[in-house]
N, C-alpha and C. Protein backbone atom coordinates (compact mmCIF):
# COMPACT_ATOMS: atom_id res chain seq x y z
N UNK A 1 -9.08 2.74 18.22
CA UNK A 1 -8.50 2.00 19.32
C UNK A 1 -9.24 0.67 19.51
N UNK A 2 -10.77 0.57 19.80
CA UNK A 2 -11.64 -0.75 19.52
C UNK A 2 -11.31 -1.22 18.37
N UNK A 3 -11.21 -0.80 17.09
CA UNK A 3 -10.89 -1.68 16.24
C UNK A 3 -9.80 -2.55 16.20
N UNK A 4 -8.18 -1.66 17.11
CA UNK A 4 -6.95 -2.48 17.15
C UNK A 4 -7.15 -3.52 17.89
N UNK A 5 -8.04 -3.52 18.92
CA UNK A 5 -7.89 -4.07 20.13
C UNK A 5 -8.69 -5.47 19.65
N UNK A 6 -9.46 -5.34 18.75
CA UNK A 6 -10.55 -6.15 18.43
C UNK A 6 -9.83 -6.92 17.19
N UNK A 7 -9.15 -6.61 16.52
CA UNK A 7 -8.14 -7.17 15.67
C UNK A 7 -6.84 -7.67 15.99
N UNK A 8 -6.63 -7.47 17.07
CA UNK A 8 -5.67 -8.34 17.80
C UNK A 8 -6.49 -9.28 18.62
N UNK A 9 -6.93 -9.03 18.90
CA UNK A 9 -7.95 -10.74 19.97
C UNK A 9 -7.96 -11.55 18.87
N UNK A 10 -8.74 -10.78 17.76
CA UNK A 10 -9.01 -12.21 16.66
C UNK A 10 -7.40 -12.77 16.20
N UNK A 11 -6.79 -11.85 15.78
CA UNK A 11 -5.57 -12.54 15.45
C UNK A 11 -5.29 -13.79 16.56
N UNK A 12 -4.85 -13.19 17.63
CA UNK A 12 -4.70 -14.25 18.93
C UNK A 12 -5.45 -15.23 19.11
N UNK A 13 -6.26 -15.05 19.04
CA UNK A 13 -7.71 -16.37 19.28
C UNK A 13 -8.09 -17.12 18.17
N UNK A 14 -7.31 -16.93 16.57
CA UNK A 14 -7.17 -17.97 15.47
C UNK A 14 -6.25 -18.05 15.29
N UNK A 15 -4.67 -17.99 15.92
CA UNK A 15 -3.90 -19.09 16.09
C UNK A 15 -4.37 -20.28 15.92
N UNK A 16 -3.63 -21.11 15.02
CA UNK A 16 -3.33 -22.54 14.58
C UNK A 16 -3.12 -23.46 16.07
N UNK A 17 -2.07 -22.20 16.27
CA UNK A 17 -0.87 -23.38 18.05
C UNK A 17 -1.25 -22.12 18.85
N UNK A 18 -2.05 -22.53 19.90
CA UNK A 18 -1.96 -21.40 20.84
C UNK A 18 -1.27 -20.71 21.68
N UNK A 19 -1.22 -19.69 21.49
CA UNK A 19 -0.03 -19.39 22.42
C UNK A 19 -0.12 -19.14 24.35
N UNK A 20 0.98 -19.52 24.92
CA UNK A 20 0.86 -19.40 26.36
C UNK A 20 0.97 -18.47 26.63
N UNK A 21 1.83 -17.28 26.22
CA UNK A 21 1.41 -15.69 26.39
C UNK A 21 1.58 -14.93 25.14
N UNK A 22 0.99 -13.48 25.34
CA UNK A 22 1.64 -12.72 24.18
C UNK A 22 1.59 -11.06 24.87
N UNK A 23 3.25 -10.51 23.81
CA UNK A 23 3.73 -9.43 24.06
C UNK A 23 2.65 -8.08 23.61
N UNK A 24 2.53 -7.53 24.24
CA UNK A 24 1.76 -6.08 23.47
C UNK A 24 1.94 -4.86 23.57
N UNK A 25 2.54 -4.62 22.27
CA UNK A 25 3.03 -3.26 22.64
C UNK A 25 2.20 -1.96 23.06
N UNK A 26 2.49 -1.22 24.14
CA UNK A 26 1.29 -0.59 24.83
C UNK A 26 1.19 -0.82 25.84
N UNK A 27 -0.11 0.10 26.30
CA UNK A 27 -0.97 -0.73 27.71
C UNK A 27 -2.22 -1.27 27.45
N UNK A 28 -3.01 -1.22 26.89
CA UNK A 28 -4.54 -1.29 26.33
C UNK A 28 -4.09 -3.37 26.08
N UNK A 29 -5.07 -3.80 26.68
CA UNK A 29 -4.60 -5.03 26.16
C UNK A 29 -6.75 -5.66 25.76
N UNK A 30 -6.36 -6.82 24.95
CA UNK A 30 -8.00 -6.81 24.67
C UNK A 30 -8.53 -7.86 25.56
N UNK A 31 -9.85 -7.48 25.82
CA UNK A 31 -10.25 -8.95 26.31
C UNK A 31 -10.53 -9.87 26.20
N UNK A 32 -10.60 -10.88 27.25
CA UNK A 32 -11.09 -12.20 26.96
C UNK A 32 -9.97 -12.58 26.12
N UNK A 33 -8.69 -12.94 26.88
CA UNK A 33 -7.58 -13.56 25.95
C UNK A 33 -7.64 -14.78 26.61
N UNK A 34 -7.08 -15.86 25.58
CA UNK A 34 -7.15 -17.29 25.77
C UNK A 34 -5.46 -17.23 26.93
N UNK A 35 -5.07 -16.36 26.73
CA UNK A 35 -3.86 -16.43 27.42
C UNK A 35 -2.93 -15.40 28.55
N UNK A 36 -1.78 -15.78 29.16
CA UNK A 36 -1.51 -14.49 29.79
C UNK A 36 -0.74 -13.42 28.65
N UNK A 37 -1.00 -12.21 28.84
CA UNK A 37 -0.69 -11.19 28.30
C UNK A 37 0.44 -10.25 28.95
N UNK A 38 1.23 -9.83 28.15
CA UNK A 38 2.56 -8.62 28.77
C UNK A 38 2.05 -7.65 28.27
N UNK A 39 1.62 -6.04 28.26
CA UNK A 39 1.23 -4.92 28.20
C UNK A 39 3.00 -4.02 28.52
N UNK A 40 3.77 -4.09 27.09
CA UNK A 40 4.79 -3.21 27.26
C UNK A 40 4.77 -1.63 26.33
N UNK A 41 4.98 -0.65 27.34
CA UNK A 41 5.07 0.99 26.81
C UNK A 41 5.83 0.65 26.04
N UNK A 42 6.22 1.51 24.91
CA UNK A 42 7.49 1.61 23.63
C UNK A 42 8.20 -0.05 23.55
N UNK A 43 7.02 -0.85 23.59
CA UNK A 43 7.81 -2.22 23.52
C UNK A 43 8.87 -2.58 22.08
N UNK A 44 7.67 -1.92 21.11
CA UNK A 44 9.05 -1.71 19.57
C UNK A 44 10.72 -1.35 19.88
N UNK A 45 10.92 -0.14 20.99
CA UNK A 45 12.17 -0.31 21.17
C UNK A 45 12.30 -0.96 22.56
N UNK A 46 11.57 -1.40 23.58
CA UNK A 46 12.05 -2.81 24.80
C UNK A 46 12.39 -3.98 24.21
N UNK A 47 11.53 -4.52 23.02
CA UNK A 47 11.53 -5.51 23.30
C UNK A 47 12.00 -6.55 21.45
N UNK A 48 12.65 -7.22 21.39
CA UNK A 48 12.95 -7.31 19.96
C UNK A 48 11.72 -7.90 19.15
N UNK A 49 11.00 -8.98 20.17
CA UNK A 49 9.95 -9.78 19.44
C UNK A 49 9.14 -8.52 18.87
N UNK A 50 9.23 -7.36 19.88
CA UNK A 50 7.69 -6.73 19.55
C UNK A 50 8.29 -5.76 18.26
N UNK A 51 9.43 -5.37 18.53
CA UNK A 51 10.32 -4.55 16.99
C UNK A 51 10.39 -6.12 15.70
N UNK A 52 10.44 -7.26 15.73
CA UNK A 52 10.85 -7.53 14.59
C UNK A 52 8.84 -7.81 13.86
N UNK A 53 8.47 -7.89 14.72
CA UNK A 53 6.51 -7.69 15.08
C UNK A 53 6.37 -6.62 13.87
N UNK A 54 6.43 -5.55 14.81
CA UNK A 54 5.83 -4.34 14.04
C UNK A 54 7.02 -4.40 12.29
N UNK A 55 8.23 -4.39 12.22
CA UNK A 55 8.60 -4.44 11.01
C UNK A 55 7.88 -5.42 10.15
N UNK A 56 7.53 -6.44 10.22
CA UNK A 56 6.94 -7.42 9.16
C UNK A 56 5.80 -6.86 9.18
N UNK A 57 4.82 -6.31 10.21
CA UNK A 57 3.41 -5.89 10.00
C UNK A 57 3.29 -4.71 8.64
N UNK A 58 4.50 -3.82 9.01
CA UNK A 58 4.51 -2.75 8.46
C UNK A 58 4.96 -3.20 6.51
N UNK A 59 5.80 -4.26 6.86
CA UNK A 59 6.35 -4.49 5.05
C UNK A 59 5.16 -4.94 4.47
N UNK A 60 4.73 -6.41 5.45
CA UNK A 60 3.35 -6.59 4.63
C UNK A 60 2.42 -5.19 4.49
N UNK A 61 1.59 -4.64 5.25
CA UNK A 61 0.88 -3.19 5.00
C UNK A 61 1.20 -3.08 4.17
N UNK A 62 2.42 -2.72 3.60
CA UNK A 62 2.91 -2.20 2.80
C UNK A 62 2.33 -2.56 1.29
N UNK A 63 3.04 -3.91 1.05
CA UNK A 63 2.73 -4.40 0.19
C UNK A 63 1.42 -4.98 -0.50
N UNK A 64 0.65 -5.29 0.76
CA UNK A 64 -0.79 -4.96 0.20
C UNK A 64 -1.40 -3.36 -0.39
N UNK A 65 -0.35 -2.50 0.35
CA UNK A 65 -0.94 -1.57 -0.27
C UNK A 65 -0.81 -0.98 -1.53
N UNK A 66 0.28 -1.62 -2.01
CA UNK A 66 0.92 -1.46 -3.72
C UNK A 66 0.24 -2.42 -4.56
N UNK A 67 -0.27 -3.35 -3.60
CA UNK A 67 -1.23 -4.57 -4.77
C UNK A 67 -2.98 -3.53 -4.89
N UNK A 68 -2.98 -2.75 -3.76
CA UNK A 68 -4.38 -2.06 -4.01
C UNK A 68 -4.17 -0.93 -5.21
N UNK A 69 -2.97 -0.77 -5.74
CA UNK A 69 -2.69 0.47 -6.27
C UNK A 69 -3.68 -0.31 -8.07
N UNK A 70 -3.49 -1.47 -8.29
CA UNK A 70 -3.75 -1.92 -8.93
C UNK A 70 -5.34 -1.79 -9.61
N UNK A 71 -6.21 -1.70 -7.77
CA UNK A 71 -7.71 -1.67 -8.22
C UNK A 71 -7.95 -0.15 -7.79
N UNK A 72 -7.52 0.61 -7.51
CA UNK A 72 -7.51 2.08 -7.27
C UNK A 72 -6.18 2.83 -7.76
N UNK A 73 -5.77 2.47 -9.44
CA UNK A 73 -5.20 3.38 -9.29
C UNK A 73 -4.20 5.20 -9.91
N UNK A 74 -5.79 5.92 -9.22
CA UNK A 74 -6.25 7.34 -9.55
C UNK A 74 -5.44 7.38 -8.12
N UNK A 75 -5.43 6.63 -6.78
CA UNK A 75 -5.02 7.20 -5.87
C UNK A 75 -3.36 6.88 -5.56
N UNK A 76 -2.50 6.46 -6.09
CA UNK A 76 -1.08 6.78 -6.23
C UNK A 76 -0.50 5.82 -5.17
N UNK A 77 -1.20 4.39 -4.73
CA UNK A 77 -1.05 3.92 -3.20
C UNK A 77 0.37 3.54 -3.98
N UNK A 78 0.49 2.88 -5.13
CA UNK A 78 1.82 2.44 -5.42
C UNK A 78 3.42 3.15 -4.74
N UNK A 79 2.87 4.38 -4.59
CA UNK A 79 3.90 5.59 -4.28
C UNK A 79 4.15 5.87 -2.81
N UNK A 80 2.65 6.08 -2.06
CA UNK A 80 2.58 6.27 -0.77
C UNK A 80 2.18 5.78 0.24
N UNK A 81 1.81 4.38 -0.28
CA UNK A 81 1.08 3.35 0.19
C UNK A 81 0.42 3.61 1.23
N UNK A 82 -0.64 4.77 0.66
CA UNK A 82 -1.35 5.06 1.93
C UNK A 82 -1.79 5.80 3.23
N UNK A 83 -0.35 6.47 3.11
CA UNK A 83 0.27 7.63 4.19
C UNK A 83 -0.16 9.16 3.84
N UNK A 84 -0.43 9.63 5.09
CA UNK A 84 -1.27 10.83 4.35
C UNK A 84 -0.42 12.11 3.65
N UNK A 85 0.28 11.71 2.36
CA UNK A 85 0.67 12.69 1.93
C UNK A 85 0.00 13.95 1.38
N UNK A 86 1.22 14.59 0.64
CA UNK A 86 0.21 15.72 -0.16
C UNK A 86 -0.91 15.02 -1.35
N UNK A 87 0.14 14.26 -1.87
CA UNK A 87 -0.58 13.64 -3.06
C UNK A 87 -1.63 12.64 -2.87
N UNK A 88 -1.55 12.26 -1.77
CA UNK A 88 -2.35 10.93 -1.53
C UNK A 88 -3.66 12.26 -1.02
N UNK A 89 -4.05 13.38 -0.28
CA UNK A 89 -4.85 14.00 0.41
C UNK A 89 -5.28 14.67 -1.40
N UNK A 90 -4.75 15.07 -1.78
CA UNK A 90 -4.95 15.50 -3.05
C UNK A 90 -5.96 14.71 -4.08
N UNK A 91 -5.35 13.31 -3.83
CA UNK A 91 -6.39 12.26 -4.41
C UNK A 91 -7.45 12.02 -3.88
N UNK A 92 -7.54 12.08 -2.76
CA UNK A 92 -8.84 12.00 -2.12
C UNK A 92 -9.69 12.83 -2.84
N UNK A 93 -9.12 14.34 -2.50
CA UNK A 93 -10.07 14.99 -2.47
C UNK A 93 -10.28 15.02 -3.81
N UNK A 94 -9.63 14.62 -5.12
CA UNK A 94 -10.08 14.42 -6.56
C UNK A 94 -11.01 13.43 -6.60
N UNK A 95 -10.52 12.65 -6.41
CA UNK A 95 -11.81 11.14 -6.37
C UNK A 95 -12.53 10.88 -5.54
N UNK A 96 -12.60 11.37 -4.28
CA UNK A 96 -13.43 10.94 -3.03
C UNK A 96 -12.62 9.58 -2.25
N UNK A 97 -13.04 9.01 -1.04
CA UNK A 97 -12.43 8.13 -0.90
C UNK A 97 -12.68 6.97 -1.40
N UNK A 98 -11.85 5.90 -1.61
CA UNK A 98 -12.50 4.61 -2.05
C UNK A 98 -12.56 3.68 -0.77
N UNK A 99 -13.07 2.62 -1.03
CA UNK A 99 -13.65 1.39 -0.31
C UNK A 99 -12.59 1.15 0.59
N UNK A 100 -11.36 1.26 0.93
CA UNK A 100 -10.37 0.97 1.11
C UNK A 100 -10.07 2.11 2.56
N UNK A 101 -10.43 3.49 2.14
CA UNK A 101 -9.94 4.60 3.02
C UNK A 101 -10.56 4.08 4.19
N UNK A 102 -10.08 4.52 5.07
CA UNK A 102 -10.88 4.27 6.94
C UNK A 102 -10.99 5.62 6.75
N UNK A 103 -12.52 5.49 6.92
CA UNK A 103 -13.27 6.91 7.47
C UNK A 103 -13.08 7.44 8.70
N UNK A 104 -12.76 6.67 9.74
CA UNK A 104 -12.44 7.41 10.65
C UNK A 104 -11.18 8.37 10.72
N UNK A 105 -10.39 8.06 10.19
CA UNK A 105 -9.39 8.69 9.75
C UNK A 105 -9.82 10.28 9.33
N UNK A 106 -9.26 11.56 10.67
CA UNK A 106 -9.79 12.62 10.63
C UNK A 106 -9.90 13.33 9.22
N UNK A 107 -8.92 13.13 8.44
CA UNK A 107 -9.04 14.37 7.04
C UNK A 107 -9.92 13.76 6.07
N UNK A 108 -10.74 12.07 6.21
CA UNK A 108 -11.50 11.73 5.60
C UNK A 108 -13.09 11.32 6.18
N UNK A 109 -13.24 12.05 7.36
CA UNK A 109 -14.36 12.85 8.36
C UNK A 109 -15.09 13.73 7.33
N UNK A 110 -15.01 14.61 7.23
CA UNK A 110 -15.67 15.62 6.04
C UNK A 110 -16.58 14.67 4.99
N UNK A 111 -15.98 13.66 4.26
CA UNK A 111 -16.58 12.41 3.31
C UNK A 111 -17.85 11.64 3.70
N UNK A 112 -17.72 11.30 4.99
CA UNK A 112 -19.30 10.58 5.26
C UNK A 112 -20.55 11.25 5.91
């Protein structure tokens, strides 16, 4: 949750053009914003900015995660880009995690 929150400020606060407010989907909003902030519940389906938001976040994710398949790939990201499948939990536990896995991430808890 600190990490989202802390990765959205920076996003917001290295804007090029600053912005006069911004939408967030949720309630948790971060601090110390250069600007006013909207804090919307299920804003993905309120609100379109915050749905066409999360779709591009998610294609890019995405696609970085098929370019990682490249330097890792014993772990199948090309396929599942990431998502905790069978195969992807399978790889883990064959190879361990790589540089890439978030440890906090509960089924890769056991690893550190």
């Amino acid at each position: 949750h600190k990490a989202t929150l802390d990765a959205m400020h920076h996003a917001i606060t290295h804007l090029k053009i600053p912005p006069k407010s911004v939408l967030i989907d949720g309630r948790s909003i971060p601090e110390n914003l250069p600007c006013q902030s909207f804090p919307i519940v299920k804003g993905d389906s309120l609100s379109l900015s915050i749905a066409a938001a999360s779709i591009i976040a998610k294609v890019t994710r995405d696609r970085i995660m098929q370019l990682e398949h490249n330097r890792y790939p014993n772990y199948g990201f090309d396929s599942h880009v990431g998502y905790p499948t069978a195969k992807h939990l399978q790889a883990i536990k064959d190879n361990g995690p790589s540089h890439i896995h978030r440890m906090t991430f509960r089924p890769l808890q056991s690893f550190s």
